[in-house]
N, C-alpha and C. Protein backbone atom coordinates (compact mmCIF):
# COMPACT_ATOMS: atom_id res chain seq x y z
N UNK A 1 7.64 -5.86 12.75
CA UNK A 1 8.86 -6.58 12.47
C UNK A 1 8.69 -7.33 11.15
N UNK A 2 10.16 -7.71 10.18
CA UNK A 2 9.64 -7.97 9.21
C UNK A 2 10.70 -9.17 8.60
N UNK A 3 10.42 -10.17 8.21
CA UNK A 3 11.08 -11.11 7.98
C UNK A 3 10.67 -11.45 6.74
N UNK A 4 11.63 -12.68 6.26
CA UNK A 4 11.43 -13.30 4.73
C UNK A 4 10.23 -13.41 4.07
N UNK A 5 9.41 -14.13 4.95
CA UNK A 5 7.88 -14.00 4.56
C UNK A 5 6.68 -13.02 4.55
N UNK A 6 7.35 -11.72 4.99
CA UNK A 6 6.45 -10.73 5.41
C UNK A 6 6.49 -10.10 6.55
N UNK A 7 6.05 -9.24 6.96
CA UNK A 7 5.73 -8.63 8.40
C UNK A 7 4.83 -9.99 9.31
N UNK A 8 5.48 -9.77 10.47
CA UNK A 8 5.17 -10.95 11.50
C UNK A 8 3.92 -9.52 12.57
N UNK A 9 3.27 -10.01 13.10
CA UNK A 9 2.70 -9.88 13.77
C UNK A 9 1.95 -8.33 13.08
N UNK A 10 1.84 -7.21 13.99
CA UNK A 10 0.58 -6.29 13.81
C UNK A 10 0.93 -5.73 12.35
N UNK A 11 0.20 -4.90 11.56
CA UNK A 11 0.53 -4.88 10.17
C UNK A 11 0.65 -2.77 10.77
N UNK A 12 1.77 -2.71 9.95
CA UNK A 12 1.63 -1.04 9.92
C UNK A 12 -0.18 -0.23 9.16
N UNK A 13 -0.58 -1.04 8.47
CA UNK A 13 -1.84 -0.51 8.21
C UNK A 13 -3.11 -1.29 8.27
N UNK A 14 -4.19 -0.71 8.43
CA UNK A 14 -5.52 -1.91 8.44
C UNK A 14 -6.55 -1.29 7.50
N UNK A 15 -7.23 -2.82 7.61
CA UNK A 15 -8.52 -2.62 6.63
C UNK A 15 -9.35 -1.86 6.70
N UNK A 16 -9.82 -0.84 5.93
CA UNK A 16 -10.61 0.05 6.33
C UNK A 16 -10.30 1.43 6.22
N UNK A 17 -9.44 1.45 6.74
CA UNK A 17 -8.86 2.54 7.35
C UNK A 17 -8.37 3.93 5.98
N UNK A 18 -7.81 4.84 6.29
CA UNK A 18 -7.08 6.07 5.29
C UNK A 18 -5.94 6.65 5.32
N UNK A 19 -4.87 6.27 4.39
CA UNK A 19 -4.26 6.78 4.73
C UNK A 19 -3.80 7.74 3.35
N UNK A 20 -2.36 8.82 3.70
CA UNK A 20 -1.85 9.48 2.78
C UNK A 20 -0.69 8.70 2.33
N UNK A 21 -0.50 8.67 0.43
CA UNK A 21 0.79 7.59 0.42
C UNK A 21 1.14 7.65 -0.75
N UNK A 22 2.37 8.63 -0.71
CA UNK A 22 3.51 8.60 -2.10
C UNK A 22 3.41 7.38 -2.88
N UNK A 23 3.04 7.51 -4.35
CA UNK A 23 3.56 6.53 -4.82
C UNK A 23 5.14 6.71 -5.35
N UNK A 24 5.64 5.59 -4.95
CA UNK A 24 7.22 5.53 -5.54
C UNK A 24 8.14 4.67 -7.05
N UNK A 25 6.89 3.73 -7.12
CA UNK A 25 6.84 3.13 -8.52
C UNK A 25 5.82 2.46 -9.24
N UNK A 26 5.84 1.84 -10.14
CA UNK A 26 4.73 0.89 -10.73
C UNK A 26 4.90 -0.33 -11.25
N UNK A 27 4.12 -1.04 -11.24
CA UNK A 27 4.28 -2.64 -10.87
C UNK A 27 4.27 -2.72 -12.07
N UNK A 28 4.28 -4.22 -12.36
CA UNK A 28 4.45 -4.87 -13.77
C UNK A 28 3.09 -4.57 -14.74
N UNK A 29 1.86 -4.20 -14.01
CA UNK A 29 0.41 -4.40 -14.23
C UNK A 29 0.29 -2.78 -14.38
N UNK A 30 1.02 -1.87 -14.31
CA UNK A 30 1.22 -0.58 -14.38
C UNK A 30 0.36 0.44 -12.82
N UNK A 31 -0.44 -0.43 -12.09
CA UNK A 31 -0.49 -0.28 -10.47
C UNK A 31 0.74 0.56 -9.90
N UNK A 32 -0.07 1.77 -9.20
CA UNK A 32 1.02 2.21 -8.03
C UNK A 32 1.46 1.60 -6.74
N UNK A 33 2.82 1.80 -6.68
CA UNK A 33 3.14 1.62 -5.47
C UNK A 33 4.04 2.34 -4.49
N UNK A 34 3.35 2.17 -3.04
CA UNK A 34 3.85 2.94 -2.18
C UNK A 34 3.82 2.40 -0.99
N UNK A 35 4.31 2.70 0.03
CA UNK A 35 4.82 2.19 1.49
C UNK A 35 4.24 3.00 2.64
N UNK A 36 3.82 2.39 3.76
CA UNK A 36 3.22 2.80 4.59
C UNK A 36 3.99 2.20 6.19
N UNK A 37 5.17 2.53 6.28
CA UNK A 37 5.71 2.78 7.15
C UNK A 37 7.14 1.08 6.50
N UNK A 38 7.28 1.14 5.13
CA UNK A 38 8.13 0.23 5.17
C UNK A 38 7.01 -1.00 4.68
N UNK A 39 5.97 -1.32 4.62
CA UNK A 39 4.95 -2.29 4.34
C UNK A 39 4.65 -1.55 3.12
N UNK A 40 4.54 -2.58 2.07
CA UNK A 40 3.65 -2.63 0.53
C UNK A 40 2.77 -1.90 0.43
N UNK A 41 2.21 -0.75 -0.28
CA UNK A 41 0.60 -0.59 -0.76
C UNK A 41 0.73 -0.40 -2.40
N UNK A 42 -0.63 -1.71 -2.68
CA UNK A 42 -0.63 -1.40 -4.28
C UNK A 42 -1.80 -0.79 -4.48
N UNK A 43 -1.74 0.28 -5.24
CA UNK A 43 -3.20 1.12 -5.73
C UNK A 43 -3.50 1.18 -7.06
N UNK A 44 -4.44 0.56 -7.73
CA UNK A 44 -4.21 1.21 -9.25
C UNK A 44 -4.73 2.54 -9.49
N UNK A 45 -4.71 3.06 -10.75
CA UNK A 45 -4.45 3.93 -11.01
C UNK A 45 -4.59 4.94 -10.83
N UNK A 46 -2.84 5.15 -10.15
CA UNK A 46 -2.44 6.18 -9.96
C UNK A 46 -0.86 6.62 -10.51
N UNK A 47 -0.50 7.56 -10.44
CA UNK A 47 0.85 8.00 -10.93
C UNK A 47 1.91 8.63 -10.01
N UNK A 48 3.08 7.84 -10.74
CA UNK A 48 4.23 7.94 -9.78
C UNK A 48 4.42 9.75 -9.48
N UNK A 49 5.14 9.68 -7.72
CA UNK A 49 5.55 10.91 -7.63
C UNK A 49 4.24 11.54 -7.07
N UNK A 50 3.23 11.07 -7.42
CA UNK A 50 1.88 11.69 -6.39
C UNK A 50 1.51 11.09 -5.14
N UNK A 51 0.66 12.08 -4.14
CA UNK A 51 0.39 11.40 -3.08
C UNK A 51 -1.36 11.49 -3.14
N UNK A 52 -1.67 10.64 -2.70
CA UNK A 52 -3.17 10.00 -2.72
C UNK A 52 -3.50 9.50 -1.34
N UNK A 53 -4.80 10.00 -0.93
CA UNK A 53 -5.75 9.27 -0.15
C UNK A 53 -6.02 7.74 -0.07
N UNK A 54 -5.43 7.10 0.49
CA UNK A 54 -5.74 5.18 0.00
C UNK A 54 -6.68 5.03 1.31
N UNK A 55 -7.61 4.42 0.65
CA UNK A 55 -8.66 3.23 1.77
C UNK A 55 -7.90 2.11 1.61
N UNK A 56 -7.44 1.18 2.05
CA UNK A 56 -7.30 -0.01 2.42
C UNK A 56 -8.35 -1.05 2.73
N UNK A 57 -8.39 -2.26 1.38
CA UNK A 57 -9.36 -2.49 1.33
C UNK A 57 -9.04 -4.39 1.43
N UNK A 58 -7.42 -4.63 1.42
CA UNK A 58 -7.07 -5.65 1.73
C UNK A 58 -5.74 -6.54 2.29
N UNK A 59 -4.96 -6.79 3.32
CA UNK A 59 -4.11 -6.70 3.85
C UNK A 59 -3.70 -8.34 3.77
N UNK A 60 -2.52 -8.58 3.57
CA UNK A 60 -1.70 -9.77 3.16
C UNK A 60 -0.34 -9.40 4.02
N UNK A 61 0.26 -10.82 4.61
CA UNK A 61 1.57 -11.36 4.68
C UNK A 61 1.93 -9.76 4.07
N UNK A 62 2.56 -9.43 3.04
CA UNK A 62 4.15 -9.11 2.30
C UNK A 62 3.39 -7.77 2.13
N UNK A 63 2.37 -7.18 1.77
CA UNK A 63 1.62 -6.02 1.25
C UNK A 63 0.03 -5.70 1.42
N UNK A 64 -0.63 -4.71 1.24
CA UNK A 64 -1.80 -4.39 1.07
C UNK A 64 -2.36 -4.05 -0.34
N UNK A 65 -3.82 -3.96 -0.19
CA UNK A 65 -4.03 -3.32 -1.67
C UNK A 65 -4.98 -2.05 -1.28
N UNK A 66 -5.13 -1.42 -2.21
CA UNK A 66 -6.09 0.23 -1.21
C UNK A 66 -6.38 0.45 -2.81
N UNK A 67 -7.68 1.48 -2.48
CA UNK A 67 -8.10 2.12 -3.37
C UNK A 67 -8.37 3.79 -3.38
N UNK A 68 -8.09 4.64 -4.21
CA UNK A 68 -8.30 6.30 -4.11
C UNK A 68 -9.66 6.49 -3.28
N UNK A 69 -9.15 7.49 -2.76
CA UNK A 69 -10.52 8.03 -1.48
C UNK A 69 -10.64 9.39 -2.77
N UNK A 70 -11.49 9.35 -3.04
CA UNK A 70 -12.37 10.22 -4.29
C UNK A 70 -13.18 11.32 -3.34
């Protein structure tokens, strides 16, 4: 569930973990970004329109951050 401040309670993704994840744009810092069920993931570099392997390596209130599974 997801309110003003962020997703309330269990997070659609966790630390650690792998997932597959379209990026759909890029942040101000030129970082991808993509969504994992409606929740934030920022990855750097990567490029829009591709899908990538993300580890998830840190989970916040509003978003996550993940890095390429190489």
């Amino acid at each position: 569930m997801k309110d003003e401040y962020g997703f309330k309670g269990k997070k659609p993704v966790e630390e650690g973990k792998v997932y597959d994840i379209t990026i759909t744009d890029l942040g101000s810092q030129g970082d991808g970004v993509g969504k994992v069920e409606g929740f934030v993931v920022i990855v750097p570099e990567t490029r829009k329109g591709q899908i990538y392997k993300v580890k998830i390596v840190r989970v916040s209130n509003k978003m996550a951050f993940g890095q390429i599974v190489r």
